[in-house]
N, C-alpha and C. Protein backbone atom coordinates (compact mmCIF):
# COMPACT_ATOMS: atom_id res chain seq x y z
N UNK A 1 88.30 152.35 135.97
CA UNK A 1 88.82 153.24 136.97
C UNK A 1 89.81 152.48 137.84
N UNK A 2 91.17 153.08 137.82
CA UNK A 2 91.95 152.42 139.19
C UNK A 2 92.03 153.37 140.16
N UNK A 3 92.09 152.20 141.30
CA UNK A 3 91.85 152.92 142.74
C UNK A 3 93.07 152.58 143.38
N UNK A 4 93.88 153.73 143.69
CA UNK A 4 95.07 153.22 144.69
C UNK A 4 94.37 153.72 146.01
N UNK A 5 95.32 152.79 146.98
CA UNK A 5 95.20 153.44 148.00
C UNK A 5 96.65 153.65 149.20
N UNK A 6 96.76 154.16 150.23
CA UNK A 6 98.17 154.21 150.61
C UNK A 6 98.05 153.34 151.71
N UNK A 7 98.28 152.04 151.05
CA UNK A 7 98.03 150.80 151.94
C UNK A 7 99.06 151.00 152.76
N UNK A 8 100.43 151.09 152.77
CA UNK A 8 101.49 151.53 153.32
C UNK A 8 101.32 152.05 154.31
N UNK A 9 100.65 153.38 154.17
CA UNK A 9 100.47 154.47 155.27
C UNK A 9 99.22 154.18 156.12
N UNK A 10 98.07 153.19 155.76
CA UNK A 10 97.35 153.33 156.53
C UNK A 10 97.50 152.31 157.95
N UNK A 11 96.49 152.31 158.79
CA UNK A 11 96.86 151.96 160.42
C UNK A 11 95.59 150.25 159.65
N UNK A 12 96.21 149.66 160.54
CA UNK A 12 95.23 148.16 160.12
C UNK A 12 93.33 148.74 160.58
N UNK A 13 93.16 149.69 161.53
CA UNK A 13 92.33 150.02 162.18
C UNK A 13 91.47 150.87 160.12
N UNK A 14 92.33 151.76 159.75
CA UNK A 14 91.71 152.14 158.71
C UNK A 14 91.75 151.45 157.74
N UNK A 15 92.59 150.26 157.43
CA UNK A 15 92.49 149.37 156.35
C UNK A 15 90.88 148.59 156.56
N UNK A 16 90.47 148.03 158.12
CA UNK A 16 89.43 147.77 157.77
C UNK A 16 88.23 148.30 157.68
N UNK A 17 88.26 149.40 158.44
CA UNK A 17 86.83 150.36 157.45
C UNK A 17 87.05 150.48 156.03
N UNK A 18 87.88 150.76 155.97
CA UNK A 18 88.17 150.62 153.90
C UNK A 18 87.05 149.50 153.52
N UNK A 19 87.52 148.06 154.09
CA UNK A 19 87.03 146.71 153.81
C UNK A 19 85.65 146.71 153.87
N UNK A 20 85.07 147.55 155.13
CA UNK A 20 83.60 147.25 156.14
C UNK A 20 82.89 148.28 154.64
N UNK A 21 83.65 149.71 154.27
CA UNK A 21 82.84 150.84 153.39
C UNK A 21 82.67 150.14 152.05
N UNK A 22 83.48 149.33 151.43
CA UNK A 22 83.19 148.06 150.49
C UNK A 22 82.30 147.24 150.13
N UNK A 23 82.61 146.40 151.48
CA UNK A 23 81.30 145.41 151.80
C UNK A 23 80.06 145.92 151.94
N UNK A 24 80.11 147.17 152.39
CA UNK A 24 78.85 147.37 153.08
C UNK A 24 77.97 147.96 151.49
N UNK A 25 78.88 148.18 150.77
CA UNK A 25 78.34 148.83 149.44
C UNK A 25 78.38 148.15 148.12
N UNK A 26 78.94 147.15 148.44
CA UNK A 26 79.14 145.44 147.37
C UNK A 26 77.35 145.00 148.10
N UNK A 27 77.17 144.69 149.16
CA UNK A 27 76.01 144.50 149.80
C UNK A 27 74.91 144.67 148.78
N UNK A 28 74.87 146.28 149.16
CA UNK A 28 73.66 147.09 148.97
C UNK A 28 73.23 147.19 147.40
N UNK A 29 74.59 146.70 146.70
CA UNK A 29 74.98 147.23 145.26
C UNK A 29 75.32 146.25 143.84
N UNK A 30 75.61 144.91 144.63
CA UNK A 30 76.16 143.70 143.81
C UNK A 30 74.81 143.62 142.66
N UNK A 31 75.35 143.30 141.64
CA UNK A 31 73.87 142.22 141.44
C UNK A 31 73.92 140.59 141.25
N UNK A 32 73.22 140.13 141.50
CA UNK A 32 72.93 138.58 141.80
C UNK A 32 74.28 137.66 141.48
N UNK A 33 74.38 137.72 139.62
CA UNK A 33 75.61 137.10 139.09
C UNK A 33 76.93 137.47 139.68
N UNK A 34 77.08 138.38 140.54
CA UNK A 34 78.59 138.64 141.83
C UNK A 34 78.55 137.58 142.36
N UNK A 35 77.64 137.00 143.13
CA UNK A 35 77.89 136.02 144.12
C UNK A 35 77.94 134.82 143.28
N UNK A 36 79.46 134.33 143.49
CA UNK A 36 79.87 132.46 142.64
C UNK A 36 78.06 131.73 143.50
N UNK A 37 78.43 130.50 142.92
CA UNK A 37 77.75 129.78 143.43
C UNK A 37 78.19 129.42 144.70
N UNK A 38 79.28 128.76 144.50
CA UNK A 38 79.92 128.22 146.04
C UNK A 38 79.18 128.75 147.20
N UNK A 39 79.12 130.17 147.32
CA UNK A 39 79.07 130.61 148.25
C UNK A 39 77.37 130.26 149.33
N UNK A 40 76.84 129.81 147.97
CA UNK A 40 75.44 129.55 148.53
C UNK A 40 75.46 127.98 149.20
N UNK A 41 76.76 127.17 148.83
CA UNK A 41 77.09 126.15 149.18
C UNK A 41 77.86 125.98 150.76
N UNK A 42 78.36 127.16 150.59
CA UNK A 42 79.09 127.24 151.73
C UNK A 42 78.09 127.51 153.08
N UNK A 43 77.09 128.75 152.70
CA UNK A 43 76.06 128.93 153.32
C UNK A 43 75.17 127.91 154.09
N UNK A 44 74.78 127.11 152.85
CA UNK A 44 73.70 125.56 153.43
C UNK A 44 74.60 125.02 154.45
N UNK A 45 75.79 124.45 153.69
CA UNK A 45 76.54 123.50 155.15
C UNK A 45 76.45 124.49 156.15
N UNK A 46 76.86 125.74 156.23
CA UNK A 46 76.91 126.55 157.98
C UNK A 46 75.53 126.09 158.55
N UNK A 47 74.08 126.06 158.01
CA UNK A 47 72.82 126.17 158.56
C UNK A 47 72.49 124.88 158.67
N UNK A 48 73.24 124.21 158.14
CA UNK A 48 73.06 122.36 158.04
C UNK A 48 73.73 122.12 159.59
N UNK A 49 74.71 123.05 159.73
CA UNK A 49 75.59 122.42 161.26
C UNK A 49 75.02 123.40 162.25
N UNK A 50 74.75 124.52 162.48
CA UNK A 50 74.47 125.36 162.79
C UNK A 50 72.87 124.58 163.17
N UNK A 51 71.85 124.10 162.50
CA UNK A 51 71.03 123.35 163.01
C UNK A 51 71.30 122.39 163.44
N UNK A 52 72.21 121.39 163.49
CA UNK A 52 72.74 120.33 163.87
C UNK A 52 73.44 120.50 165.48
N UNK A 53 73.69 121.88 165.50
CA UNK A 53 74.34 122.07 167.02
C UNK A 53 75.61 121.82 166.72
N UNK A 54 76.63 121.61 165.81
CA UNK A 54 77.67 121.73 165.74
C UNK A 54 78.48 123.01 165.20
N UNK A 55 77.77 123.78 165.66
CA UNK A 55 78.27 125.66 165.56
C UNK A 55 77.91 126.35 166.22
N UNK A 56 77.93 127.67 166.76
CA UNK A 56 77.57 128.66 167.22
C UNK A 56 77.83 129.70 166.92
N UNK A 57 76.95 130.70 166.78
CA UNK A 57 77.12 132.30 166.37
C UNK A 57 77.28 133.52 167.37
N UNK A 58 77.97 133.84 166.99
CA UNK A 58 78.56 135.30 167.62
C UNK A 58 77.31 136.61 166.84
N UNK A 59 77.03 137.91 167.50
CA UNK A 59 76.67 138.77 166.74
C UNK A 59 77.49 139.66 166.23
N UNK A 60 77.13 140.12 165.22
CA UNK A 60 78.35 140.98 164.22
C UNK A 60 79.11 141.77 165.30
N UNK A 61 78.47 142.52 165.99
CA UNK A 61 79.85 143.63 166.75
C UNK A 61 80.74 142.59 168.12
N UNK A 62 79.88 140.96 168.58
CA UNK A 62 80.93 140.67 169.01
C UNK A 62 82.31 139.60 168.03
N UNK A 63 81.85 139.63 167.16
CA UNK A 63 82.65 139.10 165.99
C UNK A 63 83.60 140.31 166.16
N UNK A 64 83.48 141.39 165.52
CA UNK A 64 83.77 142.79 165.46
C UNK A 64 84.99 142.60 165.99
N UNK A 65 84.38 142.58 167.59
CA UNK A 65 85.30 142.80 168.67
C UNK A 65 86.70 141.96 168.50
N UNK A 66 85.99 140.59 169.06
CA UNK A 66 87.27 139.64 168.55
C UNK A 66 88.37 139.94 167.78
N UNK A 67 87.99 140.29 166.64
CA UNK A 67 88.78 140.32 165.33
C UNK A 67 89.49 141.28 165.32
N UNK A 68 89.16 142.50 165.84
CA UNK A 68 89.64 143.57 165.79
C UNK A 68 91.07 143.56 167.27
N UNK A 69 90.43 142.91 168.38
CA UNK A 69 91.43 142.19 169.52
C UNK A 69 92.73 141.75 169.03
N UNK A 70 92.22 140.36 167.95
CA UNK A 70 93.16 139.51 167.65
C UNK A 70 94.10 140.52 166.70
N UNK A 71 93.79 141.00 165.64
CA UNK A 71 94.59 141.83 164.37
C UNK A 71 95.58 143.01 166.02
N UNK A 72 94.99 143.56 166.86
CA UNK A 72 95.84 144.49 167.57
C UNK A 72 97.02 143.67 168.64
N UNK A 73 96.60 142.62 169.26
CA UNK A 73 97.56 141.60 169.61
C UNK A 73 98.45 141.25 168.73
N UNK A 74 98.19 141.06 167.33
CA UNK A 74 99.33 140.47 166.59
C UNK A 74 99.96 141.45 166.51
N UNK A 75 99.25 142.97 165.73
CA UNK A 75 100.16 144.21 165.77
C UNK A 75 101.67 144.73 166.77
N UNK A 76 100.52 144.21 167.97
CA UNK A 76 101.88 144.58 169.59
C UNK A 76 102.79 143.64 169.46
N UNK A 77 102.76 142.03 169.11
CA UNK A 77 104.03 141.36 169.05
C UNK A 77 104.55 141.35 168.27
């Protein structure tokens, strides 16, 4: 199946619900062999530093926020 979409026409605001309705259903839906390995690699080091005190976490909607800040700042300049 191909999926277009009117990347063109859409606002960055609907490009990323596109992304979030994806993820959120790659999530719920992947099976195991989706995820490379790496990624479980990438994971340990975050919790390796992240216990170490050399990280800190945000919760998803203030991540959210941020990101969504930064993408509309770049938009205005």
């Amino acid at each position: 199946m191909k999926v277009e979409l009117p990347l063109e026409q859409m606002s960055i605001a609907e490009k990323l619900q596109a992304m979030e309705a994806l993820w959120a259903d790659l999530s719920r839906n992947a099976p195991d062999e989706a995820v490379p390995h790496w990624h479980g690699e990438v994971l340990a080091e975050r919790e390796r530093r992240l216990a170490a005190g050399e990280e800190t976490v945000l919760d998803l909607q203030e991540a959210k926020r941020r990101l969504r800040r930064e993408i509309d700042e770049r938009a205005d300049s």
